[in-house]
Protein backbone atom coordinates (compact mmCIF):
# COMPACT_ATOMS: atom_id res chain seq x y z
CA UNK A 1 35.26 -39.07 22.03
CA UNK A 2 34.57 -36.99 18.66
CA UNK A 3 30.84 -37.05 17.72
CA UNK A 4 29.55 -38.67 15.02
CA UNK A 5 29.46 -37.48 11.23
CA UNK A 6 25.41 -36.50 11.13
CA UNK A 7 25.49 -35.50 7.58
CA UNK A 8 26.21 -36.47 3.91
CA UNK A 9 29.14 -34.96 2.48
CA UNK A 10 27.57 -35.47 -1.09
CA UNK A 11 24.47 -33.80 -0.14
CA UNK A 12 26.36 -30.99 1.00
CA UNK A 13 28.49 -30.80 -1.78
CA UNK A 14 25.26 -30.68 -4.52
CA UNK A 15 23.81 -27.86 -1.87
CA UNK A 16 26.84 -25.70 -1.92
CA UNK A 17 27.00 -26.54 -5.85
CA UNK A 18 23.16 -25.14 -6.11
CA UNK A 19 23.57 -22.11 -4.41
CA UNK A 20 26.77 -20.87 -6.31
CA UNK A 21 25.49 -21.75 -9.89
CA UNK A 22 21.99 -19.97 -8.75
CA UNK A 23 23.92 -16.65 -7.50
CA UNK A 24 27.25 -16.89 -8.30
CA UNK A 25 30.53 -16.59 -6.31
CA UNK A 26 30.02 -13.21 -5.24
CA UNK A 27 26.53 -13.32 -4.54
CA UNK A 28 26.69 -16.20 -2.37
CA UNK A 29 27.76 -15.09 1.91
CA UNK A 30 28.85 -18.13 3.70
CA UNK A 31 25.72 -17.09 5.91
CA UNK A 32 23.50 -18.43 3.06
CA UNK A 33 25.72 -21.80 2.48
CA UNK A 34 25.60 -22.28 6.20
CA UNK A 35 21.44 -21.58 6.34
CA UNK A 36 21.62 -24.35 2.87
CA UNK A 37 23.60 -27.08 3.81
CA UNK A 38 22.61 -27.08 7.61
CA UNK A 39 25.83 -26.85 8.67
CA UNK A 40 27.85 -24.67 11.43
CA UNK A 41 29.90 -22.17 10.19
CA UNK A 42 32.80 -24.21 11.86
CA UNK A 43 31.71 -28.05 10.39
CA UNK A 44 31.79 -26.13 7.11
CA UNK A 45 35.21 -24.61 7.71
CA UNK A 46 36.67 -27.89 9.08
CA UNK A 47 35.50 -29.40 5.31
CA UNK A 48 36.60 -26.44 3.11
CA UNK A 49 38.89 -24.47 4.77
CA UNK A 50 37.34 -21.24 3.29
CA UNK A 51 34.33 -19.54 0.65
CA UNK A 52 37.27 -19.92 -1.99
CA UNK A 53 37.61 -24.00 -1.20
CA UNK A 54 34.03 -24.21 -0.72
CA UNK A 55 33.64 -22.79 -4.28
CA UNK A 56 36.56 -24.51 -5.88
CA UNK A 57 34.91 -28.27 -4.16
CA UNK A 58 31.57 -26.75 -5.71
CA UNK A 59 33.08 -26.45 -9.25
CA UNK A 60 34.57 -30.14 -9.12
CA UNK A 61 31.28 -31.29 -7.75
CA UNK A 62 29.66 -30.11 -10.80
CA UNK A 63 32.47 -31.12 -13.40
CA UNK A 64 31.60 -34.74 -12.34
CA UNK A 65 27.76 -34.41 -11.71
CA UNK A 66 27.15 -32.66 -15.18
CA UNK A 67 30.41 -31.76 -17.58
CA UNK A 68 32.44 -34.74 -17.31
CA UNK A 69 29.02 -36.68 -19.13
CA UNK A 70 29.24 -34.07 -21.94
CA UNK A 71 32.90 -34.74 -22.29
CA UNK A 72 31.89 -38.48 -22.46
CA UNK A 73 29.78 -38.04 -25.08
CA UNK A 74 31.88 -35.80 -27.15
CA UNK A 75 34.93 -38.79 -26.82
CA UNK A 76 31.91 -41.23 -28.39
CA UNK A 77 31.61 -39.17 -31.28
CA UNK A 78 33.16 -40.72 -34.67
CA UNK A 79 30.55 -39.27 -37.44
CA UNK A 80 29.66 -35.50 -38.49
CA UNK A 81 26.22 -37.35 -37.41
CA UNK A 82 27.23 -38.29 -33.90
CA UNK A 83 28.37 -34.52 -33.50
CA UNK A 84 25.19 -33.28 -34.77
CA UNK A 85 23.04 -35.45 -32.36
CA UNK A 86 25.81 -34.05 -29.59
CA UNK A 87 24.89 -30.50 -30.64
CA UNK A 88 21.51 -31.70 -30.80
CA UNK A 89 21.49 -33.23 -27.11
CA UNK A 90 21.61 -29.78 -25.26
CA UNK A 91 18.07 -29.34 -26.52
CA UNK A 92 16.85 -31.60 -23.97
CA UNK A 93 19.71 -30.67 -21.39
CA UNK A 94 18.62 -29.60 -17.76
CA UNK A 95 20.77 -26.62 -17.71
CA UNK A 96 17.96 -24.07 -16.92
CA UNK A 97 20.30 -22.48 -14.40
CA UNK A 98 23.00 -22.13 -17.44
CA UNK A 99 25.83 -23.08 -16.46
CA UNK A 100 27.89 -22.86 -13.46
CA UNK A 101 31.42 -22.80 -15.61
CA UNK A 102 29.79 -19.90 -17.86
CA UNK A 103 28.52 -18.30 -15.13
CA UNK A 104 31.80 -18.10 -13.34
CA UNK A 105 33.74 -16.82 -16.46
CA UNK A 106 31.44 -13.72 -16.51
CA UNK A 107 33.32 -13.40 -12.53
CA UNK A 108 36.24 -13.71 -13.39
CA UNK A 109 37.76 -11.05 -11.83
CA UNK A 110 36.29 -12.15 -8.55
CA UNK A 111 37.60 -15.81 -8.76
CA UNK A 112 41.09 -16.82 -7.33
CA UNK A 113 43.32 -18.31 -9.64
CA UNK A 114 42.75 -22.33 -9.11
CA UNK A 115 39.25 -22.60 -9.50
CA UNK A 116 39.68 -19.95 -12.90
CA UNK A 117 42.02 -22.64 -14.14
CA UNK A 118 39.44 -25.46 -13.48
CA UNK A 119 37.09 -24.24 -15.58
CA UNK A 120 39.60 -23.18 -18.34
CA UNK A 121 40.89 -26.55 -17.98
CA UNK A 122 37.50 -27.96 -19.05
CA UNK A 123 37.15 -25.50 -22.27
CA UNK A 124 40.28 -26.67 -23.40
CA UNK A 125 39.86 -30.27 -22.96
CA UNK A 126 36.37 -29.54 -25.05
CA UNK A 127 38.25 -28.02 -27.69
CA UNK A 128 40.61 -30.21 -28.10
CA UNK A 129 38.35 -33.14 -28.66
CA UNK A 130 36.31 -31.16 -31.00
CA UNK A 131 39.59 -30.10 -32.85
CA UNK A 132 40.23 -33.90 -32.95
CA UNK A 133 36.94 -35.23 -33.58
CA UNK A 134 36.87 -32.17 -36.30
CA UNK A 135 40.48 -32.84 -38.00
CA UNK A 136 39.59 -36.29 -38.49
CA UNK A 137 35.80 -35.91 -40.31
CA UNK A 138 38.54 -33.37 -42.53
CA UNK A 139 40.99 -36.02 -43.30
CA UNK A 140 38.33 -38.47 -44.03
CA UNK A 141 36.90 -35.35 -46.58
CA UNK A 142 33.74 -35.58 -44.20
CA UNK A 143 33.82 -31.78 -43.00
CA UNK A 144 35.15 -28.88 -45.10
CA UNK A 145 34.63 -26.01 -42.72
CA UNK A 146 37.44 -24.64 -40.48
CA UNK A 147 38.43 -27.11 -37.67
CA UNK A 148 39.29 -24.57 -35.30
CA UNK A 149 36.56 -21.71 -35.84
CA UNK A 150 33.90 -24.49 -35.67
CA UNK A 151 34.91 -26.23 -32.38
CA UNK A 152 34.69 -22.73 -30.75
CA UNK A 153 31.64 -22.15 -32.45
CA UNK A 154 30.36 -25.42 -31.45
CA UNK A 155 31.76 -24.44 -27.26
CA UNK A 156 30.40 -21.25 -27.22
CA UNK A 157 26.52 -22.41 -28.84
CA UNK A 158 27.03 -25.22 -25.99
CA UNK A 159 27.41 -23.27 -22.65
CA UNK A 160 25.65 -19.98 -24.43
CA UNK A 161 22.70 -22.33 -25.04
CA UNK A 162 22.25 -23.04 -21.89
CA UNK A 163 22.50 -19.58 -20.45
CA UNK A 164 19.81 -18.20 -22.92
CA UNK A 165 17.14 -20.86 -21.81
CA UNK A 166 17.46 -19.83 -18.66
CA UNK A 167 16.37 -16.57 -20.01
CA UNK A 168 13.84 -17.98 -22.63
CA UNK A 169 11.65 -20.74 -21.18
CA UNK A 170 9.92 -21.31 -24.72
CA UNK A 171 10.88 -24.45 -25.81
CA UNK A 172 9.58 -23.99 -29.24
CA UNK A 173 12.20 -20.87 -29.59
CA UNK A 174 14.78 -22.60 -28.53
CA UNK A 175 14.51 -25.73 -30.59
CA UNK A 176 14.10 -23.78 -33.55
CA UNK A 177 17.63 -22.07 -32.90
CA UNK A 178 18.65 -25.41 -32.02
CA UNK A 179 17.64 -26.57 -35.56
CA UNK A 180 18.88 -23.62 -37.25
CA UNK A 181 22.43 -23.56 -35.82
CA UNK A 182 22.63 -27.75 -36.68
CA UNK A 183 21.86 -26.62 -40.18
CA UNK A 184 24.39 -24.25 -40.24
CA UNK A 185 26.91 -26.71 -39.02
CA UNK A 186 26.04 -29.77 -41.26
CA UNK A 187 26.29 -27.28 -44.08
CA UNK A 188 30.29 -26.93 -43.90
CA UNK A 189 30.79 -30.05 -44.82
């Protein structure tokens, strides 16, 4: 008779999550995921075939646990001042590890194809709903900047945010470059 499941697959999943976004795919041994999650080097193996599949179920475990909310938000957004108050959000964000999708661009050349797509996947889908959210404040004569130039502008302050206040724990800093690039923004239109 097997044994018993003696663990929680979630809480494993948020472990495995924390170490990668904390060090990264390279800098993360399977010896450290196995001393983090409390599993055997086997259990873990059974679950995720691999370091790749544990990092790929590690990038989907934080699409859901923190992007998929920011994509949420971004679909809510029908104003120039509902996109402000979105830029404005990542102020208060708890991203002081940056971000795991920004952090695994900068390895690219590390990461197997799949989970490279994942996270491409999710830049995409951002721009694209900015380019739509965007077009339509245009059409409506609401925004008179470039749709395109500002939804990058608007992905890369996003996930580059969050990387510098990692760096730069002074909140009043960062709120005033918060502030300054909202300005910026609610000027083109």
């Amino acid at each position: 008779m097997a044994r018993p499941i003696e663990y929680d697959k979630q809480e494993v999943l948020d472990r495995i999550t924390r170490a990668f976004w904390l060090k990264g795919y390279e800098g993360t041994s399977v010896s450290e995921l196995v001393t983090e999650t409390q599993l055997n080097t086997r259990t873990m193996y059974n679950l995720f075939e691999d370091k790749t599949g544990l990092f790929q179920a590690a990038l989907e475990n934080y699409h859901v646990a923190n992007l998929q909310s920011i994509l949420d938000k971004l679909k809510n957004c029908y104003s120039l001042q509902d996109l402000v108050e979105f830029i404005e959000s990542f102020a208060n964000s708890e991203y002081l590890n940056g971000c795991l999708f920004v952090n695994t661009l900068s390895e690219q050349n590390t990461i197997n194809g799949k989970s490279l797509k994942f996270v491409r996947d999710y830049f995409i889908e951002c721009e694209e709903l900015l380019v739509e959210k965007l077009s339509k404040l245009k059409s409506e004569n609401k925004f008179s900047g470039s749709v395109s130039a500002t939804a990058n502008m608007i992905i890369c302050f996003m996930h580059g945010y969050s990387n510098f206040v990692k760096l730069n724990k002074e909140q009043k800093g960062n709120q005033e470059m918060l502030e300054q690039f909202v300005s910026l923004f609610s000027k083109s239109h």
